[in-house]
N, C-alpha and C. Protein backbone atom coordinates (compact mmCIF):
# COMPACT_ATOMS: atom_id res chain seq x y z
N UNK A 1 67.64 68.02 130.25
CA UNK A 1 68.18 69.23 130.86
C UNK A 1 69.70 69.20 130.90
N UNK A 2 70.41 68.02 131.13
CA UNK A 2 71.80 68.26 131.16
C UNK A 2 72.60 68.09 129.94
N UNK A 3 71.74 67.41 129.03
CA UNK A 3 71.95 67.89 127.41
C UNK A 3 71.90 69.43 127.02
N UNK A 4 70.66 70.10 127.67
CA UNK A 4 71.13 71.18 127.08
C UNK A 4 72.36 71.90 127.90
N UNK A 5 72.45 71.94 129.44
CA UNK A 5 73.26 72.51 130.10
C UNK A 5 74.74 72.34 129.28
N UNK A 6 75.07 70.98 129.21
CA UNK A 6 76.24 70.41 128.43
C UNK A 6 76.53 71.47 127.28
N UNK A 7 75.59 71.83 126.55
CA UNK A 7 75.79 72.37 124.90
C UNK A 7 75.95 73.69 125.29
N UNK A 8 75.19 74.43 126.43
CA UNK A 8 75.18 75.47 126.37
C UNK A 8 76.97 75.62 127.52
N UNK A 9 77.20 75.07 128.15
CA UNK A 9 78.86 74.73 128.69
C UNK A 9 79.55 75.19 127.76
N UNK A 10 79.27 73.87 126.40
CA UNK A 10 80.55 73.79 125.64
C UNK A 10 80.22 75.41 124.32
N UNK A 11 79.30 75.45 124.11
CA UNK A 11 79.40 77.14 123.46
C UNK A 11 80.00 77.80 123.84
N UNK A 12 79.76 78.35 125.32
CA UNK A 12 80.74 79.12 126.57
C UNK A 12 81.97 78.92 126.28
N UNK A 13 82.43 77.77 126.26
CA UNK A 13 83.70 77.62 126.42
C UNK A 13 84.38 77.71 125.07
N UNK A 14 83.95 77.51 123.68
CA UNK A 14 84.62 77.37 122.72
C UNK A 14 84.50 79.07 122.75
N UNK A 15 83.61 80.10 122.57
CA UNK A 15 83.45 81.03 122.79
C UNK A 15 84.63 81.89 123.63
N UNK A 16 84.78 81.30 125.04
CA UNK A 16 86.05 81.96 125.43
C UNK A 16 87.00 81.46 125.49
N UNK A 17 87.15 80.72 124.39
CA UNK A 17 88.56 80.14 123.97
C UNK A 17 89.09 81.23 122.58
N UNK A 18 87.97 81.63 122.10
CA UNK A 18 87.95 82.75 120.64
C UNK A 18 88.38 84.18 120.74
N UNK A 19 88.03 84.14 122.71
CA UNK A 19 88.13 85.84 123.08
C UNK A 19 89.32 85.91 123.85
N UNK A 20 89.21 85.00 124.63
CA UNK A 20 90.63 85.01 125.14
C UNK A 20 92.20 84.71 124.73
N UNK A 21 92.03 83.91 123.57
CA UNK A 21 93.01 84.00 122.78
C UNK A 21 92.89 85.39 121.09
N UNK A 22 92.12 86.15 121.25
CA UNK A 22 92.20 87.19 120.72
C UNK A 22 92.45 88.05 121.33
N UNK A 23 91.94 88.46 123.11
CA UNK A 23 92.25 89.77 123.33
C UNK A 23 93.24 89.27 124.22
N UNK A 24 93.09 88.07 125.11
CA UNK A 24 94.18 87.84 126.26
C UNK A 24 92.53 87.82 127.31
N UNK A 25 93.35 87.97 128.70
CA UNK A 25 92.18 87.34 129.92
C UNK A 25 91.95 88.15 130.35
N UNK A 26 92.65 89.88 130.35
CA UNK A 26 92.64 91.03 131.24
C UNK A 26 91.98 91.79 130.48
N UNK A 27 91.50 91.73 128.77
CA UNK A 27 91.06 92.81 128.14
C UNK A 27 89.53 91.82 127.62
N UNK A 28 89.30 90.72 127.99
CA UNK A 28 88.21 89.91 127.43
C UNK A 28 87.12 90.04 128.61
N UNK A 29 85.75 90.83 128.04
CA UNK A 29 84.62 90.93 128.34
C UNK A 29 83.50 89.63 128.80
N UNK A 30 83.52 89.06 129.67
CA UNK A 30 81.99 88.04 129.40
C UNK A 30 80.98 88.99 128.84
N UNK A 31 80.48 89.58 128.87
CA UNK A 31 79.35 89.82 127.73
C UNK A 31 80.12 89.86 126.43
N UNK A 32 81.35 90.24 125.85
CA UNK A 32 81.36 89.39 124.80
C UNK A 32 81.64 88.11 124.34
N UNK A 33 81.64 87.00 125.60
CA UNK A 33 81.83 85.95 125.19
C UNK A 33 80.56 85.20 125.02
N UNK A 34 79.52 85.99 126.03
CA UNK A 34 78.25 85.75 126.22
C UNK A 34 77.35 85.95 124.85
N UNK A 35 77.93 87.30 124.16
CA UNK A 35 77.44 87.32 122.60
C UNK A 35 78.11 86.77 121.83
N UNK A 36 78.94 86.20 121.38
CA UNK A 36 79.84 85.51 120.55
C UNK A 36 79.30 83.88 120.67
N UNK A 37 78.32 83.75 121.73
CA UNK A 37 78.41 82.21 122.40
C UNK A 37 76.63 82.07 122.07
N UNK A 38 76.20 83.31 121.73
CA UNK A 38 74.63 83.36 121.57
C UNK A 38 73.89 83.07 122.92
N UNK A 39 74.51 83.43 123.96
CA UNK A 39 73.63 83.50 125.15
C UNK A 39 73.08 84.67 125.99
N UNK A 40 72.51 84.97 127.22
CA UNK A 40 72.67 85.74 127.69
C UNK A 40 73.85 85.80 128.97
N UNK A 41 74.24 87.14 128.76
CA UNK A 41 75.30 87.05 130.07
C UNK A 41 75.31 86.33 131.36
N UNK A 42 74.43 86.40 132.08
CA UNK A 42 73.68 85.61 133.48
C UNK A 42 74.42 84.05 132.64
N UNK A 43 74.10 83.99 131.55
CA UNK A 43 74.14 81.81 131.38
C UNK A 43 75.82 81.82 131.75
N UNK A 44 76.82 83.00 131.40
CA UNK A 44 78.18 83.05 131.76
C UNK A 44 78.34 82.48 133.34
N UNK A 45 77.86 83.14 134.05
CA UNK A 45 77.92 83.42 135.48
C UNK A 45 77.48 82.00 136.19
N UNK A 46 76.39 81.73 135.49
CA UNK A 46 75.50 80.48 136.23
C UNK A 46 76.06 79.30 135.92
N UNK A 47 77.34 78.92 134.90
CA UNK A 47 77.27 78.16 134.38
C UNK A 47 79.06 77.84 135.15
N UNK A 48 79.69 78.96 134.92
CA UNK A 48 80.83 79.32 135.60
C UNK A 48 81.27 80.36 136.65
N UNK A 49 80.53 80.89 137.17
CA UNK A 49 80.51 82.15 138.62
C UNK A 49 81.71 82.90 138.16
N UNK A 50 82.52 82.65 137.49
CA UNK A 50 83.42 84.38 137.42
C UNK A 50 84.54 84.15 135.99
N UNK A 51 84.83 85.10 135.62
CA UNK A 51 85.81 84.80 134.65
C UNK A 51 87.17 84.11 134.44
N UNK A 52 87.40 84.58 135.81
CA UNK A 52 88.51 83.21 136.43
C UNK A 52 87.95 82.34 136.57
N UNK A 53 87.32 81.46 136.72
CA UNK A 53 86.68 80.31 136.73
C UNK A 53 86.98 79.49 134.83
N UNK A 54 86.36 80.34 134.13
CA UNK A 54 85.89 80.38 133.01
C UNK A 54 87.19 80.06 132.42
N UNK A 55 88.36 80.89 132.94
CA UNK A 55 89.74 81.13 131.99
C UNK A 55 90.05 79.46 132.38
N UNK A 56 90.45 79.22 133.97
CA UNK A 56 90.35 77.86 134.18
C UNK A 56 90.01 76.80 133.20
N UNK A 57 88.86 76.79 133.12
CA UNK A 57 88.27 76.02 132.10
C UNK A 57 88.92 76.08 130.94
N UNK A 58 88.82 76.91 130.42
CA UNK A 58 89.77 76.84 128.80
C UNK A 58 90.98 76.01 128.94
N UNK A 59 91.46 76.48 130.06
CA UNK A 59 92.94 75.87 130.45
C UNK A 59 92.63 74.59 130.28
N UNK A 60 92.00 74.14 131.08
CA UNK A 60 91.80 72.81 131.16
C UNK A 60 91.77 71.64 129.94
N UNK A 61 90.61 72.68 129.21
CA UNK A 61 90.35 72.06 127.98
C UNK A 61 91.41 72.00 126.84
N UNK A 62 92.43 72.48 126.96
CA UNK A 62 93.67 71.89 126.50
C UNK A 62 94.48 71.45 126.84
N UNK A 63 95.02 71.20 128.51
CA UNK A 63 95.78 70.44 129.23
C UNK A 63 95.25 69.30 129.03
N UNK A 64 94.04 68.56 129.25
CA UNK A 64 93.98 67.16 129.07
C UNK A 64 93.96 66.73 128.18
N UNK A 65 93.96 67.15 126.83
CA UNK A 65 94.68 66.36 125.60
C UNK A 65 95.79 66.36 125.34
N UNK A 66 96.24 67.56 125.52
CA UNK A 66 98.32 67.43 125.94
C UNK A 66 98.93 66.32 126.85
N UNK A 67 98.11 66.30 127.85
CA UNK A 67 98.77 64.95 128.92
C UNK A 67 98.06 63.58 128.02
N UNK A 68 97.39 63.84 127.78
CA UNK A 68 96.47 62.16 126.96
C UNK A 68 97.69 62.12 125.32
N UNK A 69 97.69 63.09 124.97
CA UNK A 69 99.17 62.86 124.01
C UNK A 69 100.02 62.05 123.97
N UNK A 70 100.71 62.10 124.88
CA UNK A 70 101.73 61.18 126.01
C UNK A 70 101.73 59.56 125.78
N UNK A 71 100.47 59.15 125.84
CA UNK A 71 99.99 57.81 126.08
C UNK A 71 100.89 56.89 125.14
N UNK A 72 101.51 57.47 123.98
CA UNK A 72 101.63 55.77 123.57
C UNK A 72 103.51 55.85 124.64
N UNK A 73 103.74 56.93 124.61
CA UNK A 73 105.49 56.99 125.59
C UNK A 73 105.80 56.19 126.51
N UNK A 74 106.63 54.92 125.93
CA UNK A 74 107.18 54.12 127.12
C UNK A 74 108.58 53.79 126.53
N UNK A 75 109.08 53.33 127.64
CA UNK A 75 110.69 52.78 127.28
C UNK A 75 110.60 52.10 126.67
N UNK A 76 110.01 50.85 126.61
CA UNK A 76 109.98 49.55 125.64
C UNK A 76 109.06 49.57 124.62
N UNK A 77 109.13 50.72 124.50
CA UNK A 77 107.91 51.06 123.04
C UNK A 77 108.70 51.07 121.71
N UNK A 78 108.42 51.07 120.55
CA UNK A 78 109.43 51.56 119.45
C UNK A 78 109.28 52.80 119.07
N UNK A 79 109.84 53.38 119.69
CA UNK A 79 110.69 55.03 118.97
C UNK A 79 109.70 55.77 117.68
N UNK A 80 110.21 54.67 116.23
CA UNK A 80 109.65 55.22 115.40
C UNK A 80 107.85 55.19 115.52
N UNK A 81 107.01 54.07 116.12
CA UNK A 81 105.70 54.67 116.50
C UNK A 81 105.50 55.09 117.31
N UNK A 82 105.90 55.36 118.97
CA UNK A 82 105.98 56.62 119.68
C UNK A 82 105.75 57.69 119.38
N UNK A 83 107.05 58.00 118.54
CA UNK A 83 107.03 59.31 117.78
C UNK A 83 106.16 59.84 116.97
N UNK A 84 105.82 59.05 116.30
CA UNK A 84 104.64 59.31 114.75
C UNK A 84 103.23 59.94 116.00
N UNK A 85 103.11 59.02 116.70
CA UNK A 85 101.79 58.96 117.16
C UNK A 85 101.91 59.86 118.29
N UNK A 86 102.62 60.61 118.81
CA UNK A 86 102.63 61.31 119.63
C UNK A 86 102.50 62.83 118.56
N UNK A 87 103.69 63.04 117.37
CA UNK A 87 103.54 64.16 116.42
C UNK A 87 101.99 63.98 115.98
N UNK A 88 101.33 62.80 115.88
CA UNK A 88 100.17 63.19 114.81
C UNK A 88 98.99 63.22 116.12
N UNK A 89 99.13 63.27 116.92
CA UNK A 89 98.34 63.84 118.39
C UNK A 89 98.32 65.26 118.66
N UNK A 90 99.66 65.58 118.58
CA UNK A 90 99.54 66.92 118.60
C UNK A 90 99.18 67.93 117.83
N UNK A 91 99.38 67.22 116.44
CA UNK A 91 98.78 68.13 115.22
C UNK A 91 97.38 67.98 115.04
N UNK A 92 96.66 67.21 115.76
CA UNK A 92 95.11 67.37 116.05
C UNK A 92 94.82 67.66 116.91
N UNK A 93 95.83 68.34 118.10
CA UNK A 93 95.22 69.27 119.26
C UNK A 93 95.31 70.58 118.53
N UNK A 94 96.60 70.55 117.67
CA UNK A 94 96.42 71.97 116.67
C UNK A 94 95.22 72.25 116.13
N UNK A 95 95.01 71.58 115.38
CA UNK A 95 93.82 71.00 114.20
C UNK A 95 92.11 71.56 114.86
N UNK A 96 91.99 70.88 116.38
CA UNK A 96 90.90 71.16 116.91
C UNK A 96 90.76 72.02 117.85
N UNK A 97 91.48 71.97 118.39
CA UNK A 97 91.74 73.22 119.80
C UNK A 97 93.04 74.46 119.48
N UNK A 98 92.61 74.51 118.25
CA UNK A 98 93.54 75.79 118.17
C UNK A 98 93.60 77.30 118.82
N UNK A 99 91.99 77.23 119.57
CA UNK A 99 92.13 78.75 120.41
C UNK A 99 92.85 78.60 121.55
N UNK A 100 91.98 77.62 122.35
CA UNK A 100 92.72 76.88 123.27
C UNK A 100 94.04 76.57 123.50
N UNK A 101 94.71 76.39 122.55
CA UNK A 101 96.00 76.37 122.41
C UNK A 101 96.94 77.41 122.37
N UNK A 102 96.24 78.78 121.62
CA UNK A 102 96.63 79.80 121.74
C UNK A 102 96.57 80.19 123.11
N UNK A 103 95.46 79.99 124.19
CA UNK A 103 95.31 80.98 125.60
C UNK A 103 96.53 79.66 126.32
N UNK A 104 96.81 78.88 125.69
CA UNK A 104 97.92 78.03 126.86
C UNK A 104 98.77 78.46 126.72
N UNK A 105 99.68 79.02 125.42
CA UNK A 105 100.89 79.28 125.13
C UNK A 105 101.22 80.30 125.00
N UNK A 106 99.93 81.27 125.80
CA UNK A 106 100.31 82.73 125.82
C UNK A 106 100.12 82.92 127.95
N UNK A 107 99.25 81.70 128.61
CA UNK A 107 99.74 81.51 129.70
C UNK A 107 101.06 80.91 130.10
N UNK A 108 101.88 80.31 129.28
CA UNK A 108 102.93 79.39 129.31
C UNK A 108 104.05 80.69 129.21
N UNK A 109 103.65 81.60 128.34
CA UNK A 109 104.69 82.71 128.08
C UNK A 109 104.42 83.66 129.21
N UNK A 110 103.68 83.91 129.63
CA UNK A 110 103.42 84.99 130.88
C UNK A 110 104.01 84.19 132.26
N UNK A 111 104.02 83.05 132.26
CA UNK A 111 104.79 82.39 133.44
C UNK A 111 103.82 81.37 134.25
N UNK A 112 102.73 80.87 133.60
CA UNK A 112 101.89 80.04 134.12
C UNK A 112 101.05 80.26 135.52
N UNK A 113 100.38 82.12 135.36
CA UNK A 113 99.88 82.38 136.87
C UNK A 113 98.72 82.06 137.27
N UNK A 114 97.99 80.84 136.30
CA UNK A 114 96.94 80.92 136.21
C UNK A 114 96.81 79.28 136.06
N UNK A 115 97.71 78.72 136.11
CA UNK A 115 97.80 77.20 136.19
C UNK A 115 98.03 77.09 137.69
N UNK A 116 97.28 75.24 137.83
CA UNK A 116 97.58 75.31 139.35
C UNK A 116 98.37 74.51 139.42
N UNK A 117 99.25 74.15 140.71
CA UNK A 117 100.26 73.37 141.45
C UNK A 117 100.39 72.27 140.86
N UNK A 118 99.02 71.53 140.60
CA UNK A 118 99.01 70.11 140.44
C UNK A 118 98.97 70.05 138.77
N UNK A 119 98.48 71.04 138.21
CA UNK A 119 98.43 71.10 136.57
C UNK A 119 99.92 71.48 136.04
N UNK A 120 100.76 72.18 137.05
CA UNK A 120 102.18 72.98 136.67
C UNK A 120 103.12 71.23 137.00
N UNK A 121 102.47 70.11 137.76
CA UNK A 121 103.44 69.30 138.38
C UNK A 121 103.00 68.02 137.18
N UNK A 122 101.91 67.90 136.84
CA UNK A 122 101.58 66.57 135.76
C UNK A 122 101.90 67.29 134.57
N UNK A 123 101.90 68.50 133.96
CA UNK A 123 102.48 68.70 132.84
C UNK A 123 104.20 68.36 133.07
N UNK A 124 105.17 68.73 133.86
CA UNK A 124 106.42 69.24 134.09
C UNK A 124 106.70 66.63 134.15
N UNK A 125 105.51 66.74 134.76
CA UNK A 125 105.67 65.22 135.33
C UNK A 125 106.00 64.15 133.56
N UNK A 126 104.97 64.14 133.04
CA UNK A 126 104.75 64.22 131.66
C UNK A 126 105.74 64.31 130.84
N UNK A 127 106.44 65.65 130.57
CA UNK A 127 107.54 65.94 129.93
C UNK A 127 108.88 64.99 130.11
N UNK A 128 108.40 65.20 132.26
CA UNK A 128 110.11 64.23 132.08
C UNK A 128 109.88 62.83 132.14
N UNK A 129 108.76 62.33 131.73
CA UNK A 129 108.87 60.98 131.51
C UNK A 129 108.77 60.75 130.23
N UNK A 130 108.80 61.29 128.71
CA UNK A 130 108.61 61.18 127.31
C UNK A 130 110.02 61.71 127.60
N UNK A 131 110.95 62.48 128.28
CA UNK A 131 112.07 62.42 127.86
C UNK A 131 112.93 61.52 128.48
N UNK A 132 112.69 60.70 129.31
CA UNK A 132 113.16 59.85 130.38
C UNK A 132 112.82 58.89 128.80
N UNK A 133 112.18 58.71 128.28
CA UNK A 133 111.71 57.49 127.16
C UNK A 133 112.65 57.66 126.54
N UNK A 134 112.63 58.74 125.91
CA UNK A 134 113.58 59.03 124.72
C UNK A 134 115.31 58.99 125.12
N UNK A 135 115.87 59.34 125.99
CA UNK A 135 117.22 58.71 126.76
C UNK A 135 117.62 57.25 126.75
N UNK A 136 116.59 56.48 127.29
CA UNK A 136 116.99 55.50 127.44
C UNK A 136 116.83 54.53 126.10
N UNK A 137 116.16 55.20 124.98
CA UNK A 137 116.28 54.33 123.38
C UNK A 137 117.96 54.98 123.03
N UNK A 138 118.13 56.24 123.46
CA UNK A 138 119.41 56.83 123.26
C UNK A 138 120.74 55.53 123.68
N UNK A 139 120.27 55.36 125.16
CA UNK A 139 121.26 54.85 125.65
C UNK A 139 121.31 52.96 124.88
N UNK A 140 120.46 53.05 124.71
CA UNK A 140 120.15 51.75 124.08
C UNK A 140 120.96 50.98 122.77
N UNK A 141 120.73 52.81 121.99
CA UNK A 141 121.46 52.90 120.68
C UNK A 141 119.96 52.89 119.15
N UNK A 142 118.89 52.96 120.11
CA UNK A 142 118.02 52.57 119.38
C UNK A 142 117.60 53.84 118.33
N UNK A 143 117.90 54.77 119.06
CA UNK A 143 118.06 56.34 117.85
C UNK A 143 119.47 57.15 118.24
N UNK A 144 119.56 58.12 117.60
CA UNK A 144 120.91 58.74 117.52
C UNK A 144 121.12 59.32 118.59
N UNK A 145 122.40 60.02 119.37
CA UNK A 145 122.83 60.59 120.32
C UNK A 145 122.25 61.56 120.24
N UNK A 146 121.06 61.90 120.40
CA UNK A 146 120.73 63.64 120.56
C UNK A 146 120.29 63.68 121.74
N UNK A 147 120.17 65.12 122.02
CA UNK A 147 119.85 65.36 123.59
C UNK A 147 118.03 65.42 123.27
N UNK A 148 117.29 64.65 124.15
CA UNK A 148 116.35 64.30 124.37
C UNK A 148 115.62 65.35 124.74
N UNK A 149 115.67 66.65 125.36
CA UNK A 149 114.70 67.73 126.02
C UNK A 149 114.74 68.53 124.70
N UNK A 150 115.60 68.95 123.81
CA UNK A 150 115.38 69.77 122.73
C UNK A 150 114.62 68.84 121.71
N UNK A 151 114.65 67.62 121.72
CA UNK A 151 113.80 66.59 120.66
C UNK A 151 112.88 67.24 120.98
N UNK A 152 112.01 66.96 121.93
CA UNK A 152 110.85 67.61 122.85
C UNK A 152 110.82 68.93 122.47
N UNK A 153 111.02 69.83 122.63
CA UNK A 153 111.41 71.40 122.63
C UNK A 153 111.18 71.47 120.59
N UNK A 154 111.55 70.82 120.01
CA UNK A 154 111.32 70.90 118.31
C UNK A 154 109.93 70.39 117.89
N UNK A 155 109.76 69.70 118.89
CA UNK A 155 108.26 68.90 118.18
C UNK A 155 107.23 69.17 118.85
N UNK A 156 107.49 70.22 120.17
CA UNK A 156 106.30 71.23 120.21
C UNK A 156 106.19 72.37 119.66
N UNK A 157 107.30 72.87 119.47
CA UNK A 157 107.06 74.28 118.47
C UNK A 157 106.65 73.62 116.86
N UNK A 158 106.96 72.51 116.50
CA UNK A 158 106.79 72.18 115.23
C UNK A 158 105.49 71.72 115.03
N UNK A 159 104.47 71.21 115.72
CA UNK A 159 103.17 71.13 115.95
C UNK A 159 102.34 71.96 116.28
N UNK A 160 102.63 73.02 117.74
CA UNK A 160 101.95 74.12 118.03
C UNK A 160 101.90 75.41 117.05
N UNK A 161 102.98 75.41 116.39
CA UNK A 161 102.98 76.37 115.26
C UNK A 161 101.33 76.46 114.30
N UNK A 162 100.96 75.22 114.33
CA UNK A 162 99.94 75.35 113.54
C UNK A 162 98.67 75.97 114.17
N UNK A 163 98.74 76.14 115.76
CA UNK A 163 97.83 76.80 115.95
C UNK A 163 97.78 77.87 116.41
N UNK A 164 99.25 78.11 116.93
CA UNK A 164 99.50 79.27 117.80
C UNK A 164 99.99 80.90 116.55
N UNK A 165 100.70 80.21 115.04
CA UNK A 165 100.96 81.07 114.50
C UNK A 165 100.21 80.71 112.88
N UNK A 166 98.74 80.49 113.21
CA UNK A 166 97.86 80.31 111.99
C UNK A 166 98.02 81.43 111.08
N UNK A 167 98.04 82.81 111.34
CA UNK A 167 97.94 83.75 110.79
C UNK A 167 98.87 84.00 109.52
N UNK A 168 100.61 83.21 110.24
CA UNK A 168 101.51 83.76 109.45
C UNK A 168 101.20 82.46 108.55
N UNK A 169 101.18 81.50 108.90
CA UNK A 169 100.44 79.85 107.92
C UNK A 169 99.58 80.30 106.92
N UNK A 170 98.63 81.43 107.31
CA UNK A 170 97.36 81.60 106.12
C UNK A 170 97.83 82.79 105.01
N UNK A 171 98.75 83.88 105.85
CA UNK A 171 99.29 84.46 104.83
C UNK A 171 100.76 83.75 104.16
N UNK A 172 101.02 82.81 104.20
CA UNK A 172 102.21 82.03 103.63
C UNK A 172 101.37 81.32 102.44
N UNK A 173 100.56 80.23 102.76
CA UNK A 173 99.31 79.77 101.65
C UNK A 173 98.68 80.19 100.82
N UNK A 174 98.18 81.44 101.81
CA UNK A 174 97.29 82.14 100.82
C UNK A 174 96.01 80.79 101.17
N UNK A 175 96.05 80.37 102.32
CA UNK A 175 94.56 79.65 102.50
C UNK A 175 93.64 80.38 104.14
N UNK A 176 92.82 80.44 104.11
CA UNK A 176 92.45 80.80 105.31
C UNK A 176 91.62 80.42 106.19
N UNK A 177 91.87 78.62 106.28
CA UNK A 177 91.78 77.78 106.87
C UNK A 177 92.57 76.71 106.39
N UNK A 178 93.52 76.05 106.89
CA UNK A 178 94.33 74.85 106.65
C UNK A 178 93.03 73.69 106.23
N UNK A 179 92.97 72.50 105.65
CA UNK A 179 92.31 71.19 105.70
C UNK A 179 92.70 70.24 105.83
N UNK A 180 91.95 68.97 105.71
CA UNK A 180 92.62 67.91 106.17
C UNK A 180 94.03 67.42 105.55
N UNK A 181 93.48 67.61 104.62
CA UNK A 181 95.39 67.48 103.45
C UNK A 181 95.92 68.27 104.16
N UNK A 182 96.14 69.08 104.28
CA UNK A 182 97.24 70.21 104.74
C UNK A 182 97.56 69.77 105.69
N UNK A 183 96.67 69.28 107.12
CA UNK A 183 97.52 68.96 108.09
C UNK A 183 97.84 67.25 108.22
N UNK A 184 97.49 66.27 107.44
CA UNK A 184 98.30 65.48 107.37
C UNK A 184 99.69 65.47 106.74
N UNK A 185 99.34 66.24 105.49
CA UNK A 185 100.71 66.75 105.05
C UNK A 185 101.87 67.41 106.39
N UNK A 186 101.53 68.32 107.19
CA UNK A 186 102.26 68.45 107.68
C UNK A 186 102.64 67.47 109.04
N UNK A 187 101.65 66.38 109.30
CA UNK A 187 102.04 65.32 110.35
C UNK A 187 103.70 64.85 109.31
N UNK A 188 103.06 64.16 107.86
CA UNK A 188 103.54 63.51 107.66
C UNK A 188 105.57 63.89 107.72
N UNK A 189 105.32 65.17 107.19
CA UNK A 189 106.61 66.19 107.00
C UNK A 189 107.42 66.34 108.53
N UNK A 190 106.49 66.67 109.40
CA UNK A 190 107.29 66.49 110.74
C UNK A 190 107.96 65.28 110.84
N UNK A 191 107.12 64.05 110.87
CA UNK A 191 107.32 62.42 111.23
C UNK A 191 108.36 62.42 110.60
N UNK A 192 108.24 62.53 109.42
CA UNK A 192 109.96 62.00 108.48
C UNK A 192 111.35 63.23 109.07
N UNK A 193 110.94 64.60 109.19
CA UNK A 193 112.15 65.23 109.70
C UNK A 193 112.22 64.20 110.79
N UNK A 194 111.66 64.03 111.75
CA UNK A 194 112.25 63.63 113.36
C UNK A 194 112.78 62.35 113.29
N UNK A 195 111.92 61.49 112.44
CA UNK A 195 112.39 60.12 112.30
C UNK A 195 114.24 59.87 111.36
N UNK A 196 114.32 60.76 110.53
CA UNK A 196 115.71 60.99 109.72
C UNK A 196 116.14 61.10 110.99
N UNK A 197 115.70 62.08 111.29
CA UNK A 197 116.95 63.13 112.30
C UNK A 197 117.60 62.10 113.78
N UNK A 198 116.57 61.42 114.10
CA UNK A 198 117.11 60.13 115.27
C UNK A 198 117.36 59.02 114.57
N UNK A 199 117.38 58.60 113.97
CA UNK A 199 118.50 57.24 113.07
C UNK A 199 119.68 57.33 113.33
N UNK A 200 120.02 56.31 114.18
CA UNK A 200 121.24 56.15 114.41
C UNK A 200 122.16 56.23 113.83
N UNK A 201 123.62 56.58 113.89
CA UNK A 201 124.74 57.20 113.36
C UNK A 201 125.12 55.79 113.12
């Protein structure tokens, strides 16, 4: 029973990760997430009691791989695998949670009214400790003088791009779905811009 509950969860949710990052949270129907998800409406309700609930959830389901991202970031780490492994983390939150990613970064642009206190304080927490990392290799001398919050600020738009602006990606290709080549190719293309670009002077 909680095998199926589980499957029928995660349908729901990939489901309104498809609608809500197509229509947004104010114009998205549960009965069409409920048909898109192959259930009946009631399994919406029973499973999550309201659509705020539901949007929650999505949220969620891409905040904790964004904070699990993070993991290899320490001061006494080396820079150049930090970096790699933090870019090629994020290009498989692209890669897999690309709706999801879309309803974060279109809550992130509306002003986060739908994130809570403690999700607005471990993301914000997060950030300034991968840039607190990246300062002190600065101060070290261990990569180049750059300012550390725009490092950050380049290598999320340079990762999230792949999921947040697939559209203009598929009409640029001419593919209409990226694959695995494609997005290692583009880990690899990020890794070497960022890694050039912090080599010390």
């Amino acid at each position: 029973m909680s095998t199926i509950r589980e499957r029928n969860k995660q349908k729901i949710l990939r489901a309104a990760s498809e609608e809500f990052a197509e229509k947004g949270f104010a114009a998205t129907k549960t009965s069409d997430i409920a048909a898109k998800a192959g259930l009946p409406k009631p399994n919406v309700y029973y499973y999550f009691k309201s659509k705020d609930n539901l949007y929650r959830e999505v949220l969620e389901s891409i905040i904790e791989p964004i904070l699990a991202a993070s993991t290899p970031f320490n001061r006494d780490g080396e820079p150049k695998d930090v970096l790699s492994n933090y870019i090629r983390s994020k290009i498989r939150i692209s890669r897999d949670l690309p709706f999801a990613s879309k309803v974060f970064a279109s809550e992130i642009m509306h002003g986060a009214p739908h994130l809570s206190a403690d999700q607005v304080e471990q993301l914000n927490a997060q950030a300034k400790h991968n840039i607190d990392c990246i300062q002190h290799w600065v101060d070290r001398g261990l990569i180049a003088a750059i300012d550390p919050n725009h490092l950050m600020f380049s290598i999320w738009a340079a990762t999230q791009t792949y999921a947040d602006f697939d559209w203009q990606i598929s009409a640029v290709t001419g593919k209409a779905k990226l694959d695995e080549a494609d997005y290692e190719a583009a880990a690899q293309t990020i890794i070497r811009l960022v890694l050039k670009g912090c080599e010390p002077d």
